[in-house]
N, C-alpha and C. Protein backbone atom coordinates (compact mmCIF):
# COMPACT_ATOMS: atom_id res chain seq x y z
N UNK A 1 -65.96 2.81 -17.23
CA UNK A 1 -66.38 2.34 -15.92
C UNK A 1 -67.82 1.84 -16.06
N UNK A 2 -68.05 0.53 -15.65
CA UNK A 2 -69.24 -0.08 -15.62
C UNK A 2 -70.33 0.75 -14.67
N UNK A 3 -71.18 0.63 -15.19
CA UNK A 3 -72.77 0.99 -13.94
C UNK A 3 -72.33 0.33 -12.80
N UNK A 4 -72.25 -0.80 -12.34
CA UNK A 4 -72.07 -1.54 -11.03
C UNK A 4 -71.10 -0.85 -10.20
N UNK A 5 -70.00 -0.90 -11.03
CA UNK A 5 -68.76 -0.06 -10.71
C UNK A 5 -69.15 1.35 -9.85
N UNK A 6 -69.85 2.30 -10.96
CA UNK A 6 -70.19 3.41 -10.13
C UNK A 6 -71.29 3.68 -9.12
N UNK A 7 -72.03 2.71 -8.82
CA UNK A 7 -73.04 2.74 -7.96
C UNK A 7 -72.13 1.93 -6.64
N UNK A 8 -71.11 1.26 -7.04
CA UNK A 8 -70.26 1.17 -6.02
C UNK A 8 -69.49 2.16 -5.24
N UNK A 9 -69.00 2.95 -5.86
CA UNK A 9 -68.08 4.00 -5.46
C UNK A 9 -69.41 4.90 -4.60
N UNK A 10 -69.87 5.82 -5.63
CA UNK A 10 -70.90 5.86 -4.97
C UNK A 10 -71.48 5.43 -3.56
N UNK A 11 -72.10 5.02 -2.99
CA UNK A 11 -72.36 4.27 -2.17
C UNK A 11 -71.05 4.16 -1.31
N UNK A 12 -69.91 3.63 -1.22
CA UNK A 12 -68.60 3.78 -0.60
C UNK A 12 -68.50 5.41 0.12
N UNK A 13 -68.56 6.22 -1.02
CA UNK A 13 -68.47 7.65 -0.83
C UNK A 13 -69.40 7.79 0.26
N UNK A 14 -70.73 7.76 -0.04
CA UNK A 14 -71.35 7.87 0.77
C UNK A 14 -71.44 7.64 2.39
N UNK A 15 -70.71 5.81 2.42
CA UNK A 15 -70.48 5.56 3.66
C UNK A 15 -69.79 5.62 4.12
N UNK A 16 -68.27 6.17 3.31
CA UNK A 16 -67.40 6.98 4.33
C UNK A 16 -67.87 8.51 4.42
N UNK A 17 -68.52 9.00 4.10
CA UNK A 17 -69.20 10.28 4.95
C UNK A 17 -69.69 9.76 6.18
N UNK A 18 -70.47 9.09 5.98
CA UNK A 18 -71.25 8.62 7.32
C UNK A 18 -70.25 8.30 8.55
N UNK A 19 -69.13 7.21 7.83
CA UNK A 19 -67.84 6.73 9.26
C UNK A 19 -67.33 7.81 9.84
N UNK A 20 -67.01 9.34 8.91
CA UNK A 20 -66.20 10.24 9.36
C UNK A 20 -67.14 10.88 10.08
N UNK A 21 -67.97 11.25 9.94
CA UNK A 21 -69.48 11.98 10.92
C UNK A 21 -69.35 11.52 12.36
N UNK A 22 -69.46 9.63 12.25
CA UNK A 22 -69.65 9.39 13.42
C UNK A 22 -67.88 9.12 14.20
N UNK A 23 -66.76 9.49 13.38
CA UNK A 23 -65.77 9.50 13.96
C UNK A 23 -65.59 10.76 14.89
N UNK A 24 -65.78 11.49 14.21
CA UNK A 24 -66.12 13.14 14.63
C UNK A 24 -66.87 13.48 15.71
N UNK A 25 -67.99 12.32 16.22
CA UNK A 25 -68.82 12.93 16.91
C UNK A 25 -68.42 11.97 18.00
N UNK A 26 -67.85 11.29 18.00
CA UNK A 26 -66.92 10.21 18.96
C UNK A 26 -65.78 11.12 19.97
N UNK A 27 -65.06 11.63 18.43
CA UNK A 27 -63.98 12.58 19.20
C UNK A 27 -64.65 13.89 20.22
N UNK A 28 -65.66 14.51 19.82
CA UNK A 28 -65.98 15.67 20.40
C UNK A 28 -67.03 14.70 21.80
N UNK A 29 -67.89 13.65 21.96
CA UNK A 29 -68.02 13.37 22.96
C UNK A 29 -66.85 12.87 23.97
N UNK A 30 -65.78 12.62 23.32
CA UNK A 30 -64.67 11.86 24.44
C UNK A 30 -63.72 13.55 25.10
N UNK A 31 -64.00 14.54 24.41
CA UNK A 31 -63.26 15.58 24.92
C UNK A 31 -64.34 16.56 25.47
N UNK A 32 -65.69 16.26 25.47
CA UNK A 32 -67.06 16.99 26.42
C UNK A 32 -67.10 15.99 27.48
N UNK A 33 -66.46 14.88 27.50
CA UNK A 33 -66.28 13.95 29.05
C UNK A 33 -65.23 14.81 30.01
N UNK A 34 -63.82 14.90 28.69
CA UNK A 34 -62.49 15.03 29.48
C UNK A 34 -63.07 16.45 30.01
N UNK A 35 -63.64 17.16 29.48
CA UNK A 35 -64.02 18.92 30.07
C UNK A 35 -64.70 18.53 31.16
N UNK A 36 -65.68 17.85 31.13
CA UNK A 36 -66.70 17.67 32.59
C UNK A 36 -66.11 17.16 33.33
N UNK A 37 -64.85 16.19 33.52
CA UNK A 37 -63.97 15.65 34.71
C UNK A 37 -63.02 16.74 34.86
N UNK A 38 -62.91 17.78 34.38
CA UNK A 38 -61.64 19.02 34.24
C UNK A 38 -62.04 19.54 35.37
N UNK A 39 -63.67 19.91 35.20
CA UNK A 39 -64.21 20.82 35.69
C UNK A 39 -64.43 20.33 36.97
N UNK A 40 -65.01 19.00 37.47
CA UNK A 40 -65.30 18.39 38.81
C UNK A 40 -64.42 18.55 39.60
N UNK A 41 -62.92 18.02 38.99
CA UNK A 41 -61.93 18.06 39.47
C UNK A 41 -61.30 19.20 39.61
N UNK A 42 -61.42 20.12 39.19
CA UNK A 42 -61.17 21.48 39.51
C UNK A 42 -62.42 22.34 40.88
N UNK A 43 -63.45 21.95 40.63
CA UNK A 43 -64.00 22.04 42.22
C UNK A 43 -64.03 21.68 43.41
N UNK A 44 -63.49 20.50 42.94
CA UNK A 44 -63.08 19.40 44.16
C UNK A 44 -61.85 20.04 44.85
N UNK A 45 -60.69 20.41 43.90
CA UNK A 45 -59.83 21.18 44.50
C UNK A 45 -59.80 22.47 44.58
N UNK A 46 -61.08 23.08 44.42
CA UNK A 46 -61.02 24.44 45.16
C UNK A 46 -61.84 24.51 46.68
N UNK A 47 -62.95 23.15 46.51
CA UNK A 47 -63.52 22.92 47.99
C UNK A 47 -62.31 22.77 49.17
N UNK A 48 -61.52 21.44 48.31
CA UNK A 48 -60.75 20.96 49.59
C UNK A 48 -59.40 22.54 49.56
N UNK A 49 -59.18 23.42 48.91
CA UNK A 49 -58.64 24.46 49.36
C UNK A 49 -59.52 25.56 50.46
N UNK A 50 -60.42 25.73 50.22
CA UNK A 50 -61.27 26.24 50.94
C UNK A 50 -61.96 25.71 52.61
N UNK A 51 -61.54 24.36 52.59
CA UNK A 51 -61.38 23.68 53.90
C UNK A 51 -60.44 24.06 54.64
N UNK A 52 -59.09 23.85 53.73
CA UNK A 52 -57.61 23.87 54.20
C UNK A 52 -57.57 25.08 54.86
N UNK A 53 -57.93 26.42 54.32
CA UNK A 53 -57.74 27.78 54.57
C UNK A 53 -58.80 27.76 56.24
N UNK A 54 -60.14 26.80 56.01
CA UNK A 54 -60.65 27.34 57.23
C UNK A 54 -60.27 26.30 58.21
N UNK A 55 -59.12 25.94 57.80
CA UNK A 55 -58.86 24.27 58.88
C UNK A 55 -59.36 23.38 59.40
N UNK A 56 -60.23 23.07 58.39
CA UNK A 56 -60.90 22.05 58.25
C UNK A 56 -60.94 20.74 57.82
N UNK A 57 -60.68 19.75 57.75
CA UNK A 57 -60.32 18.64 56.59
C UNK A 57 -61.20 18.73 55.87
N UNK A 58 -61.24 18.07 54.63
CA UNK A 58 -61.77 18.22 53.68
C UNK A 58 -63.68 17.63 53.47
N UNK A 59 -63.61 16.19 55.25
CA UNK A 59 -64.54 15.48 55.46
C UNK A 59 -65.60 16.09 56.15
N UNK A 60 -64.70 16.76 57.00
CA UNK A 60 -65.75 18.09 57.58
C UNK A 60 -66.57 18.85 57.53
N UNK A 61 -65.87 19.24 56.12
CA UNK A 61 -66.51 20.30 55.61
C UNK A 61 -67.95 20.09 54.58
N UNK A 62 -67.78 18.47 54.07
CA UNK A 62 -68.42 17.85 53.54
C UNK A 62 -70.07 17.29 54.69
N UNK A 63 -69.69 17.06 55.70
CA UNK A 63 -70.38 16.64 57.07
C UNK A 63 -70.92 17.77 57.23
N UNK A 64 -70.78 18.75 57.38
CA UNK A 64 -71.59 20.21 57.77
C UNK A 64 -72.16 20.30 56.88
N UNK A 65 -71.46 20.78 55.60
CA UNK A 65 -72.71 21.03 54.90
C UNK A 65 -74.22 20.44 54.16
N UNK A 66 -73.89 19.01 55.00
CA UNK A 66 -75.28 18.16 54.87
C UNK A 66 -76.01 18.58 56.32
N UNK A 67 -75.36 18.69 56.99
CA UNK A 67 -75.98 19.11 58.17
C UNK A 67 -76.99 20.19 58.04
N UNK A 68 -76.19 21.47 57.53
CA UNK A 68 -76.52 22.57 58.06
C UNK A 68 -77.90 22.81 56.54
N UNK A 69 -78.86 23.76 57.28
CA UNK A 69 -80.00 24.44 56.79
C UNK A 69 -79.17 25.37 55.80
N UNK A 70 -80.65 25.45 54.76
CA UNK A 70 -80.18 26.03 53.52
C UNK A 70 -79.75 27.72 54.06
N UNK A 71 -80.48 28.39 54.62
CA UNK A 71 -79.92 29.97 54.81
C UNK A 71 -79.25 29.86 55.83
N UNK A 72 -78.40 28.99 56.35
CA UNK A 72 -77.12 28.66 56.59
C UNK A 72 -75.57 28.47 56.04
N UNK A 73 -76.56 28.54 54.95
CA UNK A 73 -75.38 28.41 53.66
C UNK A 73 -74.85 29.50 53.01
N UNK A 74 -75.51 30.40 53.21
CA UNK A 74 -74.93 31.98 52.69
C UNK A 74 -75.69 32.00 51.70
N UNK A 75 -77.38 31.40 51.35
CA UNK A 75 -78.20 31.56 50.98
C UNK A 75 -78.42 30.89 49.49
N UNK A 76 -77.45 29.83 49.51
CA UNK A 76 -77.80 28.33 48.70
C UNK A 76 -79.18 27.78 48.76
N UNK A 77 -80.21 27.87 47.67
CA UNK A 77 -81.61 27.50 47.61
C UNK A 77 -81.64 26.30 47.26
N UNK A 78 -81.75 24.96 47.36
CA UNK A 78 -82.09 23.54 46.13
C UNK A 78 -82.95 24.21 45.81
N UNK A 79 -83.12 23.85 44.23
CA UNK A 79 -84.33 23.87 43.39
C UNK A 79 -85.00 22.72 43.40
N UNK A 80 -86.47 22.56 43.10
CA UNK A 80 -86.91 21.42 42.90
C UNK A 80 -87.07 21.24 41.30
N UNK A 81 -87.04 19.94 40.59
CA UNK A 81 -86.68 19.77 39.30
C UNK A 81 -88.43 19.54 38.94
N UNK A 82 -88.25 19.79 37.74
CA UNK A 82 -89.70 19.63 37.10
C UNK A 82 -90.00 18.47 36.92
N UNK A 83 -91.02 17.46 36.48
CA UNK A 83 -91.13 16.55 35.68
C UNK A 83 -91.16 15.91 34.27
N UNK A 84 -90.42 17.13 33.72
CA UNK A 84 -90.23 17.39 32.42
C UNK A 84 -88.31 17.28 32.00
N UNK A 85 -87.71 17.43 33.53
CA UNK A 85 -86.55 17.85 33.83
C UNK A 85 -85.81 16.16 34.32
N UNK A 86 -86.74 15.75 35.28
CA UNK A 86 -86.54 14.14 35.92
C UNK A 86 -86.86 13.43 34.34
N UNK A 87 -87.60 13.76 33.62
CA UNK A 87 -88.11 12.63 32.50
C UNK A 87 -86.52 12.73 31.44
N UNK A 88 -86.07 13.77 31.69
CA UNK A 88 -84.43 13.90 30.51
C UNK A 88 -83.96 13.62 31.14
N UNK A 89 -83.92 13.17 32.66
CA UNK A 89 -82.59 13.01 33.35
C UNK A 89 -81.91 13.98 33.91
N UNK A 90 -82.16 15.32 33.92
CA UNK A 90 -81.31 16.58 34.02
C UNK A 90 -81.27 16.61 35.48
N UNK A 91 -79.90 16.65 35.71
CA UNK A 91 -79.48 16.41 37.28
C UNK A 91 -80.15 17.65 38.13
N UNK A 92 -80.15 17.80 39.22
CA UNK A 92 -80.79 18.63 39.68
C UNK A 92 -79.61 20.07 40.41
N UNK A 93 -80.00 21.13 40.36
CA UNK A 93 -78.71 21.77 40.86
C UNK A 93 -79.19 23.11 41.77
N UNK A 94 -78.10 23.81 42.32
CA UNK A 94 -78.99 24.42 43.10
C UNK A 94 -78.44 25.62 42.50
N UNK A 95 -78.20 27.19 43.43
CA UNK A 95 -78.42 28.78 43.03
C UNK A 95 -77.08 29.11 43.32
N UNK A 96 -75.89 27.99 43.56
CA UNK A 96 -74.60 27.85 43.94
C UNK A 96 -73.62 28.24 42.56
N UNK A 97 -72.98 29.27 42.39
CA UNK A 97 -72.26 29.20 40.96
C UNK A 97 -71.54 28.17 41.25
N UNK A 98 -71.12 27.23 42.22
CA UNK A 98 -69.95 26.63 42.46
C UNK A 98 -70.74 25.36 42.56
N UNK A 99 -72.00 24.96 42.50
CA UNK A 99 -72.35 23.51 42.35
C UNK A 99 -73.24 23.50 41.34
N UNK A 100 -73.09 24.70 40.22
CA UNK A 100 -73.86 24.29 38.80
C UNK A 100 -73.45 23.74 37.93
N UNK A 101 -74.31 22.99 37.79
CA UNK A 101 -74.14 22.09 36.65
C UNK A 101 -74.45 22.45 34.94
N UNK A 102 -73.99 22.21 33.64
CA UNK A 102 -74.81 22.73 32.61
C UNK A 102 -76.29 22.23 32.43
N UNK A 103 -76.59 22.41 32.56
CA UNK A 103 -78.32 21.83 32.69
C UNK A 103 -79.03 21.90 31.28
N UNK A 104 -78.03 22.73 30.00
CA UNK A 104 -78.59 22.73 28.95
C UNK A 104 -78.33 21.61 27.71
N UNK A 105 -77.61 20.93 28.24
CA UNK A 105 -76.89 19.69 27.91
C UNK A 105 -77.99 18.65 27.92
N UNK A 106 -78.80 17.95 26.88
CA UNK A 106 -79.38 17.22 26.35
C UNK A 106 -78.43 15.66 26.64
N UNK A 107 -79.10 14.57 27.26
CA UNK A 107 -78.24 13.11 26.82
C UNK A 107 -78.55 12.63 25.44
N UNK A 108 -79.74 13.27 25.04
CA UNK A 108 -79.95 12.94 23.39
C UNK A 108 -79.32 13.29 22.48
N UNK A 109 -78.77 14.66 22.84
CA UNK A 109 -77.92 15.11 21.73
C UNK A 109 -76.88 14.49 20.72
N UNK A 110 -75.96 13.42 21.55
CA UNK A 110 -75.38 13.02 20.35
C UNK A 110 -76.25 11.86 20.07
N UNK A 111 -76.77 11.54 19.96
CA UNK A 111 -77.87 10.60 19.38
C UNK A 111 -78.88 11.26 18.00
N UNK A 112 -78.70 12.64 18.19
CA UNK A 112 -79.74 13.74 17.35
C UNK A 112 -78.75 13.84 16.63
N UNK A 113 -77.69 14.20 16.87
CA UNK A 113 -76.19 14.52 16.07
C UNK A 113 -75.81 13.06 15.48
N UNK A 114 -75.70 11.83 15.70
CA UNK A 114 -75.29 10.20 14.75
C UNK A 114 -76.70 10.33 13.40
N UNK A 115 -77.63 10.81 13.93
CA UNK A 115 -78.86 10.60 12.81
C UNK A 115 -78.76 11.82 11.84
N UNK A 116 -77.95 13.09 12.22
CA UNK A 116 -77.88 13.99 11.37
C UNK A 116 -78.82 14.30 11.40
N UNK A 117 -79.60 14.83 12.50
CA UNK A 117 -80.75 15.69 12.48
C UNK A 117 -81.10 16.91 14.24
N UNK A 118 -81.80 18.00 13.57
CA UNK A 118 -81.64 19.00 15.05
C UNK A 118 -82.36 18.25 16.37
N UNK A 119 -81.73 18.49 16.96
CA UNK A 119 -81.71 18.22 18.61
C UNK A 119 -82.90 18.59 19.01
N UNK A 120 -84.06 17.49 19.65
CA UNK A 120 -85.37 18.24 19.75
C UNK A 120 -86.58 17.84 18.29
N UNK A 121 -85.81 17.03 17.70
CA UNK A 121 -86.38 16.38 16.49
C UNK A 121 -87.58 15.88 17.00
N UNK A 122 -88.81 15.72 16.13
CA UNK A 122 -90.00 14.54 16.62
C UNK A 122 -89.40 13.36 16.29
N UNK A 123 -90.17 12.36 17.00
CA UNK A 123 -89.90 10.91 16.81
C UNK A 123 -90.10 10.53 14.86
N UNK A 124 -90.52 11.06 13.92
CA UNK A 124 -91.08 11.05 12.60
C UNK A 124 -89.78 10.98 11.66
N UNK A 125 -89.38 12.30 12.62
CA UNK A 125 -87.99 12.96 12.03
C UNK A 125 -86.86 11.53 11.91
N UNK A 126 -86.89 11.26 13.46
CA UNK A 126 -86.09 10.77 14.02
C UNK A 126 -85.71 9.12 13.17
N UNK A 127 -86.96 8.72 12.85
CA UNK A 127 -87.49 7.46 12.20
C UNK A 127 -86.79 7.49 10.62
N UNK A 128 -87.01 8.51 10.09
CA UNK A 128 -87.10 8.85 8.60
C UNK A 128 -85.43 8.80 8.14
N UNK A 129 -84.33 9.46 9.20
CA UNK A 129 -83.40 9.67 9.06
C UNK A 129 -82.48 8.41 9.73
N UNK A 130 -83.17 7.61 10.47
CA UNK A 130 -82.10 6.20 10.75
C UNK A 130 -83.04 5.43 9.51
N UNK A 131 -83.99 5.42 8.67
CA UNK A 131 -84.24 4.64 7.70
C UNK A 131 -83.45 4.91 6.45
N UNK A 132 -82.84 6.53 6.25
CA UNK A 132 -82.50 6.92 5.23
C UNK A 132 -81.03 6.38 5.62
N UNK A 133 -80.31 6.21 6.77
CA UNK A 133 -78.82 6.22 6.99
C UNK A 133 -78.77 4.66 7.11
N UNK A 134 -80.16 3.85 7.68
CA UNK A 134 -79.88 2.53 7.91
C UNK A 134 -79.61 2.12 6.15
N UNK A 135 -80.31 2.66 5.15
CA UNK A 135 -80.27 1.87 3.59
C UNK A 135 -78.83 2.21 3.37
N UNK A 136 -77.83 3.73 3.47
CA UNK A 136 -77.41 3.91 3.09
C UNK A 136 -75.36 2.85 3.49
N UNK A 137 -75.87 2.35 4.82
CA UNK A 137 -74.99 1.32 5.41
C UNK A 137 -75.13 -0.47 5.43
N UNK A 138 -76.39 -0.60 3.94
CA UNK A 138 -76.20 -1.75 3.76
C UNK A 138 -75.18 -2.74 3.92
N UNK A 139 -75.11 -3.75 4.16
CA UNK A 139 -73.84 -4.31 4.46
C UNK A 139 -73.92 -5.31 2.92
N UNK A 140 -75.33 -5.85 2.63
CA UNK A 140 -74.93 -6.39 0.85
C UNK A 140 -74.64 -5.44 -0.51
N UNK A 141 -74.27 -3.80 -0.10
CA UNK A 141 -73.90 -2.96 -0.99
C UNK A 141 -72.61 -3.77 -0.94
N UNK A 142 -71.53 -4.09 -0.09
CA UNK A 142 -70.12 -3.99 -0.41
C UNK A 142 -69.74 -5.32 -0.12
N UNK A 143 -68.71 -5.93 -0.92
CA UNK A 143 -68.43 -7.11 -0.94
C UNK A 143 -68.25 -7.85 0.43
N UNK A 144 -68.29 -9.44 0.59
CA UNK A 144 -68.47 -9.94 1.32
C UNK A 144 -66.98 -10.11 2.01
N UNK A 145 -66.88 -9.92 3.49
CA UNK A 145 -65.59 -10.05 4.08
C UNK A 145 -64.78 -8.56 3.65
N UNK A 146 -65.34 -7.83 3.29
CA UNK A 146 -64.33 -6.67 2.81
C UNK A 146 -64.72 -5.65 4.42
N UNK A 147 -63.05 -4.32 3.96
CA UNK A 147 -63.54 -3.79 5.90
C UNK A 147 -64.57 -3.14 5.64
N UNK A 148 -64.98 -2.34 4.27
CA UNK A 148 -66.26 -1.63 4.05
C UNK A 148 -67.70 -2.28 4.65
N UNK A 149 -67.77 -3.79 4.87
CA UNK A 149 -68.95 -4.58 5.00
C UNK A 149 -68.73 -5.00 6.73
N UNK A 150 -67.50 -4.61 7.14
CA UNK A 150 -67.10 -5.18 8.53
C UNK A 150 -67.71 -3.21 9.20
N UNK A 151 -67.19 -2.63 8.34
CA UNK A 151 -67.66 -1.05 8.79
C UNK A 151 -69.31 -0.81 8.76
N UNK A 152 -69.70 -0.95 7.97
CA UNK A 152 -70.70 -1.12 7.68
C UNK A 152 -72.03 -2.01 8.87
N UNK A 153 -72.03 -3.23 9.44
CA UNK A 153 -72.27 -3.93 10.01
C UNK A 153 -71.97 -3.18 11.74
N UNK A 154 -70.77 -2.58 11.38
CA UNK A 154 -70.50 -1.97 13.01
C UNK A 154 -71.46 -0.80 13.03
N UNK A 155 -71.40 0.08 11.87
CA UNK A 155 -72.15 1.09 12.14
C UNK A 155 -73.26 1.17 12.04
N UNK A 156 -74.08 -0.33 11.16
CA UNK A 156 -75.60 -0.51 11.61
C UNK A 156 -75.99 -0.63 12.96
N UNK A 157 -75.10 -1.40 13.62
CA UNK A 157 -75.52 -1.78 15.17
C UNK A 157 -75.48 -0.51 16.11
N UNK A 158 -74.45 0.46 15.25
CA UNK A 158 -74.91 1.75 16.49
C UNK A 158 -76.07 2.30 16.44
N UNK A 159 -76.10 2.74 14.80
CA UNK A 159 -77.41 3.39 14.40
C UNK A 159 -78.68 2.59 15.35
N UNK A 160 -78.39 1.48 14.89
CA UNK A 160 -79.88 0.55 15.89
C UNK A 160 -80.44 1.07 17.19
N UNK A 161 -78.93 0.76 17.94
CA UNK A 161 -79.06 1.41 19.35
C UNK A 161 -79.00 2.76 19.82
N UNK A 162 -79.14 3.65 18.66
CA UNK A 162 -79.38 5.06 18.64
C UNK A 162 -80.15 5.45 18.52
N UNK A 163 -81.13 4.48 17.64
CA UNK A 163 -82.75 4.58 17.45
C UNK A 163 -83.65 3.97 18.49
N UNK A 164 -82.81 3.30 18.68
CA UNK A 164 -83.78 2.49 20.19
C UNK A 164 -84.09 3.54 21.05
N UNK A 165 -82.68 4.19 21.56
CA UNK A 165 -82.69 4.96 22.79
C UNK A 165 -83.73 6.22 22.50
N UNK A 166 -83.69 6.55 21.53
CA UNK A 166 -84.39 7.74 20.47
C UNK A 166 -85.89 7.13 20.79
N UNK A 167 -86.15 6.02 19.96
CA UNK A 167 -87.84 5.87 20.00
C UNK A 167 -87.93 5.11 21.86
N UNK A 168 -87.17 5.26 22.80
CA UNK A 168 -87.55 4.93 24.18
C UNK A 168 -87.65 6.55 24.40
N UNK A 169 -87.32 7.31 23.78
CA UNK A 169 -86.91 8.81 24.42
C UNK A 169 -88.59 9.59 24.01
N UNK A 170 -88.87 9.57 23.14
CA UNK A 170 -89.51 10.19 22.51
C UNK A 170 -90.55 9.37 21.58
N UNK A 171 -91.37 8.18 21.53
CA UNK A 171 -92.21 7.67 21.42
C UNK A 171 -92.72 7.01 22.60
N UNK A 172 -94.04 7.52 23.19
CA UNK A 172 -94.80 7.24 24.38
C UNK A 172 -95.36 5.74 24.12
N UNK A 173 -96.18 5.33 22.51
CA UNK A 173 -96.48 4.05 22.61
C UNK A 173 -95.88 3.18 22.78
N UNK A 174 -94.21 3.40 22.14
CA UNK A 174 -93.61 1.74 22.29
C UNK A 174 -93.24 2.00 24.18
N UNK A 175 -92.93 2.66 24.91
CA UNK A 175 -92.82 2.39 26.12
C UNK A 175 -94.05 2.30 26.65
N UNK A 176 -95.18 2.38 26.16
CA UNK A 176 -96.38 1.90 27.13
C UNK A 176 -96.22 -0.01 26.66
N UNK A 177 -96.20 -0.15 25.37
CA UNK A 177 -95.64 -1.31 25.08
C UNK A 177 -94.58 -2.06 25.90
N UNK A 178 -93.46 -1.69 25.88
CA UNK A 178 -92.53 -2.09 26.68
C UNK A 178 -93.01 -2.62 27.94
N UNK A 179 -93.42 -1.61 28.98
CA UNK A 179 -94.03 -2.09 29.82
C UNK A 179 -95.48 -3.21 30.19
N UNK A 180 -96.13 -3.01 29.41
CA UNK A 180 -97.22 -4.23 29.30
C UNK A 180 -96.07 -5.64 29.73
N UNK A 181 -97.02 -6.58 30.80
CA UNK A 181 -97.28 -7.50 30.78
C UNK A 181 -98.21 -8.42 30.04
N UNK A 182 -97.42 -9.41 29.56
CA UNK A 182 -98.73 -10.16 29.05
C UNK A 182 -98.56 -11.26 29.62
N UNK A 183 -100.17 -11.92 30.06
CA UNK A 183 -100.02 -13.21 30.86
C UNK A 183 -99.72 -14.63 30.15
N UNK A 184 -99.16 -15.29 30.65
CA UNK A 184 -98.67 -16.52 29.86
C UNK A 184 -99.32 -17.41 29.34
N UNK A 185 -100.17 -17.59 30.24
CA UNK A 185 -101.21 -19.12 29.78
C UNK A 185 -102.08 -18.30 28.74
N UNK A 186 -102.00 -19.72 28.08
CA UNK A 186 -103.40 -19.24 26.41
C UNK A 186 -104.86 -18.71 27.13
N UNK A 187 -105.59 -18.19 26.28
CA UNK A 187 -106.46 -17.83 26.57
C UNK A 187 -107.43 -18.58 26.24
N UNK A 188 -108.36 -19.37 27.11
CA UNK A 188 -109.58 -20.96 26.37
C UNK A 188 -110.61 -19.76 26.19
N UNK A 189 -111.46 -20.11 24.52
CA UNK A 189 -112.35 -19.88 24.31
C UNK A 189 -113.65 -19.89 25.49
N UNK A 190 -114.82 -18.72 25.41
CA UNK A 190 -115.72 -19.32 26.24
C UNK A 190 -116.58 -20.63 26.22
N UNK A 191 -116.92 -21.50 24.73
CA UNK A 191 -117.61 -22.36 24.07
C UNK A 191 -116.25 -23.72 25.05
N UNK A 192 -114.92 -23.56 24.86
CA UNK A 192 -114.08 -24.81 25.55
C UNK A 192 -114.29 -25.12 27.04
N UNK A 193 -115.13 -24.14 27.66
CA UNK A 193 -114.80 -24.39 29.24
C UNK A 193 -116.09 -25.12 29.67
């Protein structure tokens, strides 16, 4: 077996580790969806049972309880969310076992999980490991038109947009960047005016 040969395989090996990782982490986000609609939908129909029993329709019961004051509620508190809590997104929930939400649930996580690295990573981390996974999904490692180079090409573009969301998540300069305006017209020397 030639050198070329085995730095081929190689490399192949490698990037089907990588396809099955992110097949894997595909499957377990599409069945942490189907659980969180299990679960909605399973409150939804214990509310609208809990209407039914007090003969209520289901709209009613929904109408009051925007109405009514919190120690009206049988002592349902809202919490107010931190700014640490609004900056992840973490929905806000109240002291209700029946309107909590998991709140320990990261939206980064599978994004920390495609880069193969812990949840809560610095941005350094974060950088080092889509540079090490971006070389390792070259698309001129594997022949041209082959599905390895069609795989390859798909799974650069996630990685990309995994790192994006990553360095918008957790690097403060490029979103002070982001946001900058810059004004359009050139700027004339003071000596031109």
């Amino acid at each position: 077996m030639s050198i070329p040969e085995r730095f081929y395989r190689i490399a192949r090996g490698k990037f089907n580790e990588l396809r099955d990782r992110m097949d894997d982490l595909d499957a377990e986000t599409q069945e942490r969806e189907a659980q969180r609609e299990q679960t909605i939908a399973t409150r939804r129909q214990s509310r609208q049972d809990a209407a039914r029993e007090l003969g209520e329709s289901p709209g009613d019961s929904q109408l009051k309880a925007a109405k009514v004051h919190a120690p009206e509620l049988g002592g349902i508190q809202p919490r107010m969310r931190t700014p640490e809590e609004i900056r992840k997104g973490t929905p806000a929930s109240t002291s209700s076992p029946m309107s909590q939400t998991n709140t320990e649930y990261d939206p980064l996580t599978p994004h920390y999980n495609l880069l193969g690295i812990e949840v809560g990573s610095d941005f350094q981390t974060a950088q080092a490991a889509y540079q090490r996974l971006l070389t390792r999904c070259d698309v001129s490692r594997f022949p041209v038109g082959s599905p390895e180079a069609q795989d390859a090409q798909r799974i650069r573009e996630r990685l990309e947009e995994t790192f994006h969301i990553l360095k918008d998540a957790l690097d403060p300069v490029s979103r002070r960047f982001d946001i900058l305006e810059l004004d359009e017209s050139p700027v004339q020397p003071e000596s031109a005016k």
